[in-house]
C-alpha atoms as a PDB file:
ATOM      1  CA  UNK A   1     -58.624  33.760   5.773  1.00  0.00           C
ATOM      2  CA  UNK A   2     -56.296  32.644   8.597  1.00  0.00           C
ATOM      3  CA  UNK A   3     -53.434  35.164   6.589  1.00  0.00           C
ATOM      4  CA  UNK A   4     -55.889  37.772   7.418  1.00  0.00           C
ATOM      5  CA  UNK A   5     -56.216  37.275  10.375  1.00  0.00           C
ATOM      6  CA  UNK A   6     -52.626  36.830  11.242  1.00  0.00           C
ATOM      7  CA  UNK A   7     -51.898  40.031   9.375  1.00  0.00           C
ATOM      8  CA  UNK A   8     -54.609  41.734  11.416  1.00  0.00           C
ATOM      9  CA  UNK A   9     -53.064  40.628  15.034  1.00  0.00           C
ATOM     10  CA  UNK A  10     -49.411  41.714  13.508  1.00  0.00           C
ATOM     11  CA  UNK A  11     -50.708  45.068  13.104  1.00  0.00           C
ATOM     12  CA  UNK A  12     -52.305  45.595  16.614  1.00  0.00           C
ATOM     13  CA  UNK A  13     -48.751  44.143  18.223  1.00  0.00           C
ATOM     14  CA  UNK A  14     -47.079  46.566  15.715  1.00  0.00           C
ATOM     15  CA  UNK A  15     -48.783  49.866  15.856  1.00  0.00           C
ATOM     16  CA  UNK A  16     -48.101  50.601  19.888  1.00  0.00           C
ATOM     17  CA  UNK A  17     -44.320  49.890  19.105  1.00  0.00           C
ATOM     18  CA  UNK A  18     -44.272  52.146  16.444  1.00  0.00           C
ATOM     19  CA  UNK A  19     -46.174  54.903  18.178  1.00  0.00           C
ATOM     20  CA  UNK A  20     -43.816  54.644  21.439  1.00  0.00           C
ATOM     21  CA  UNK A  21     -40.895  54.676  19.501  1.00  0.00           C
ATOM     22  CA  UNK A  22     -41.008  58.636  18.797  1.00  0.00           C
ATOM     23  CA  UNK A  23     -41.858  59.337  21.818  1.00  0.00           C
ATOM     24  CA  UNK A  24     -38.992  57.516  23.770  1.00  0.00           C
ATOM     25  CA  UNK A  25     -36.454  59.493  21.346  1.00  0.00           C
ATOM     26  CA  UNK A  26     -37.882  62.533  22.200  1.00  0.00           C
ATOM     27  CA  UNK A  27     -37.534  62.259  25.922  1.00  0.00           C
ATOM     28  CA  UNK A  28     -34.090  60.699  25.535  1.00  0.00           C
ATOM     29  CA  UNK A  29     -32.746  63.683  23.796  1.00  0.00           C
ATOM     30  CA  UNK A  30     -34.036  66.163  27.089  1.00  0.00           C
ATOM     31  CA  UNK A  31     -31.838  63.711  29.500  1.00  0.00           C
ATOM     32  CA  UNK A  32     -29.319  65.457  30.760  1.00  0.00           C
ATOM     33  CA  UNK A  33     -25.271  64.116  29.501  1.00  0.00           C
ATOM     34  CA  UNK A  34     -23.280  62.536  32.962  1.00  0.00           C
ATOM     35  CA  UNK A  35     -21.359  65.624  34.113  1.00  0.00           C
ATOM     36  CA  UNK A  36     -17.495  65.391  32.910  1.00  0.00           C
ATOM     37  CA  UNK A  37     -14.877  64.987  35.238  1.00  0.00           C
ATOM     38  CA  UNK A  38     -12.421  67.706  36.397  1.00  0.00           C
ATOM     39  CA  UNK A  39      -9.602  68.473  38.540  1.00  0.00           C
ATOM     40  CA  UNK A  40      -7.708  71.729  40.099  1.00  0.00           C
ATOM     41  CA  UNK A  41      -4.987  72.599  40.832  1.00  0.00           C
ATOM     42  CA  UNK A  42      -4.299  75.031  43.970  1.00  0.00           C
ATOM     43  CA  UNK A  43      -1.691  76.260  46.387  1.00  0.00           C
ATOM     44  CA  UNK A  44      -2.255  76.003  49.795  1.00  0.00           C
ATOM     45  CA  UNK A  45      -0.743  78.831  52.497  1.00  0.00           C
ATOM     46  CA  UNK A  46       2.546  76.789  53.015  1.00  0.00           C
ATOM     47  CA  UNK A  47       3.189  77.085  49.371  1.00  0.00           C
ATOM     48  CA  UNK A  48       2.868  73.327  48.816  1.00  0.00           C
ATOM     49  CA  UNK A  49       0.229  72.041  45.634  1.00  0.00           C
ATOM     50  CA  UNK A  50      -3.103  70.705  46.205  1.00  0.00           C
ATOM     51  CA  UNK A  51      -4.989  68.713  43.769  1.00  0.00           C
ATOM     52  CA  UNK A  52      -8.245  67.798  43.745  1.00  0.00           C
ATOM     53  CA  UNK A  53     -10.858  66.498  41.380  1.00  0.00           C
ATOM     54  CA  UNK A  54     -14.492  65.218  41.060  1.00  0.00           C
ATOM     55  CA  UNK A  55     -16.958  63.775  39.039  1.00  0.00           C
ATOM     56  CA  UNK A  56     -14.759  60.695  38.581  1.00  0.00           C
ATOM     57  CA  UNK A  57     -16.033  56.882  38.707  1.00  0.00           C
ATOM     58  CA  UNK A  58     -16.672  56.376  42.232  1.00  0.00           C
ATOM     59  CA  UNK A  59     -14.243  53.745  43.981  1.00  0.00           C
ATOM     60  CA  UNK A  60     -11.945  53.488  41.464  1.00  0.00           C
ATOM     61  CA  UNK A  61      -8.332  54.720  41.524  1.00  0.00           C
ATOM     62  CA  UNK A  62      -7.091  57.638  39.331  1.00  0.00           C
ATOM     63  CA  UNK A  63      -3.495  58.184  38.846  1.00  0.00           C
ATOM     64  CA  UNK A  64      -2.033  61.947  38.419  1.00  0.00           C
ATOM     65  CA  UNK A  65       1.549  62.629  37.266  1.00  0.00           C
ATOM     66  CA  UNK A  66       3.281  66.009  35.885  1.00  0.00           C
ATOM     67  CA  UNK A  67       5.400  67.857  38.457  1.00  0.00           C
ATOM     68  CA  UNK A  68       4.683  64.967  40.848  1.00  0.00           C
ATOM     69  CA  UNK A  69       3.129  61.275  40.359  1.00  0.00           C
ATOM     70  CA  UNK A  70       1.181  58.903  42.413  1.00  0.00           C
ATOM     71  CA  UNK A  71      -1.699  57.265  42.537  1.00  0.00           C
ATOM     72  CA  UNK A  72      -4.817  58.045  45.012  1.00  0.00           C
ATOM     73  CA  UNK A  73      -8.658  56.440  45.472  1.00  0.00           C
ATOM     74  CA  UNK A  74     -11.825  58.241  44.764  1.00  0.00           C
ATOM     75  CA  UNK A  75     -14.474  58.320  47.122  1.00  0.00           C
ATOM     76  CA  UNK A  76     -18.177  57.247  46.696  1.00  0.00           C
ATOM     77  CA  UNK A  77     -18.799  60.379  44.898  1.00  0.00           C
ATOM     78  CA  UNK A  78     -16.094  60.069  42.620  1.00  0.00           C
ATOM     79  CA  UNK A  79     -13.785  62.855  44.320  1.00  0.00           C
ATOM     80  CA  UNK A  80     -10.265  62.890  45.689  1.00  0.00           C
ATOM     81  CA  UNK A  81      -8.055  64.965  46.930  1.00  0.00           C
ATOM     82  CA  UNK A  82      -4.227  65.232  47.420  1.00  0.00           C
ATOM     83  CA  UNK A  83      -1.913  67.942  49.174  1.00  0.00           C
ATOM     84  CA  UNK A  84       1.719  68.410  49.840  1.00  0.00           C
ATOM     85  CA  UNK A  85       2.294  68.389  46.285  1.00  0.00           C
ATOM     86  CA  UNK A  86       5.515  70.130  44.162  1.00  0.00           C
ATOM     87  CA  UNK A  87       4.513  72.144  41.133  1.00  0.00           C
ATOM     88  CA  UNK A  88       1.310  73.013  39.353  1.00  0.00           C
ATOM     89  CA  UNK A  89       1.117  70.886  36.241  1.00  0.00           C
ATOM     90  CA  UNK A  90      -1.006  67.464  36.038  1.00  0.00           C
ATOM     91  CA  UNK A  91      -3.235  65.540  34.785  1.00  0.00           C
ATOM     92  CA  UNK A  92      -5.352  62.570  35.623  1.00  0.00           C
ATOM     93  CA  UNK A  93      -6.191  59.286  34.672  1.00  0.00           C
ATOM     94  CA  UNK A  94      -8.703  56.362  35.507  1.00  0.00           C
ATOM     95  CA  UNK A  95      -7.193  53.194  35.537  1.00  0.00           C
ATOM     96  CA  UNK A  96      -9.253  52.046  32.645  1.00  0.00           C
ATOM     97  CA  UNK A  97      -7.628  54.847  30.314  1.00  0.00           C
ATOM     98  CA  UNK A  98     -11.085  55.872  29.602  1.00  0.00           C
ATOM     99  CA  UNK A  99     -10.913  59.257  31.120  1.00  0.00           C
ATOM    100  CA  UNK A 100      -7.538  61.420  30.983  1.00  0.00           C
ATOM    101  CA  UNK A 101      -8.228  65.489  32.462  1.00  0.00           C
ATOM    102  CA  UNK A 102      -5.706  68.295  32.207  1.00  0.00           C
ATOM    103  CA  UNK A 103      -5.885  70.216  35.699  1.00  0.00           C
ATOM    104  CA  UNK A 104      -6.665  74.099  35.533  1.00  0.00           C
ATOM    105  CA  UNK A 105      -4.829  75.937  38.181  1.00  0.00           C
ATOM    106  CA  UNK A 106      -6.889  77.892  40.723  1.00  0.00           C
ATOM    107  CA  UNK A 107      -5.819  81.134  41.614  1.00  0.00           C
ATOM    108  CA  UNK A 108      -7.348  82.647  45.296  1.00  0.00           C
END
């Protein structure tokens, strides 16, 4: 008798986990993916390079090299921004390695 009733109370603790289970994977998959990050590449009117990106982790530092290198700070929104630059070609990295972008030149 007591098996019965333990198999009873497993059931009612069982059946609402099983029934929310679908229904969290179904809502998961309509959650929008973070945005990816991205940078560009420009030329400003004195002919130098400007580089900019976004959607970077926030207060971190990302480190661009190609026709120049350095190393610059995002801001709380995960942008940055660097002029005075020689040459068109870069890309970015986080300092973790985790993220690496190949800069698309913007023609104006």
């Amino acid at each position: 008798m007591n098996r019965t009733r333990r198999l009873a109370a497993l059931a009612l603790l069982a059946a609402p986990a099983l029934a929310v289970g679908p229904a969290l994977a179904a809502h998961a998959s309509t959650l929008e993916a973070p945005a990816a990050a991205k940078c560009n590449v420009e030329v400003d009117s004195a002919g130098k390079y400007h580089l900019w990106g976004e959607q970077f982790p926030a207060g971190t530092t990302v480190t661009y090299s190609g026709s120049a290198s350095g190393s610059v700070p995002t801001d709380t929104s995960g942008r940055f921004d660097v002029g005075g630059l020689s040459g068109s070609t870069y890309v970015v990295k986080t300092a973790d390695g985790k993220t690496t972008v190949h800069c698309t030149q913007v023609m104006h």
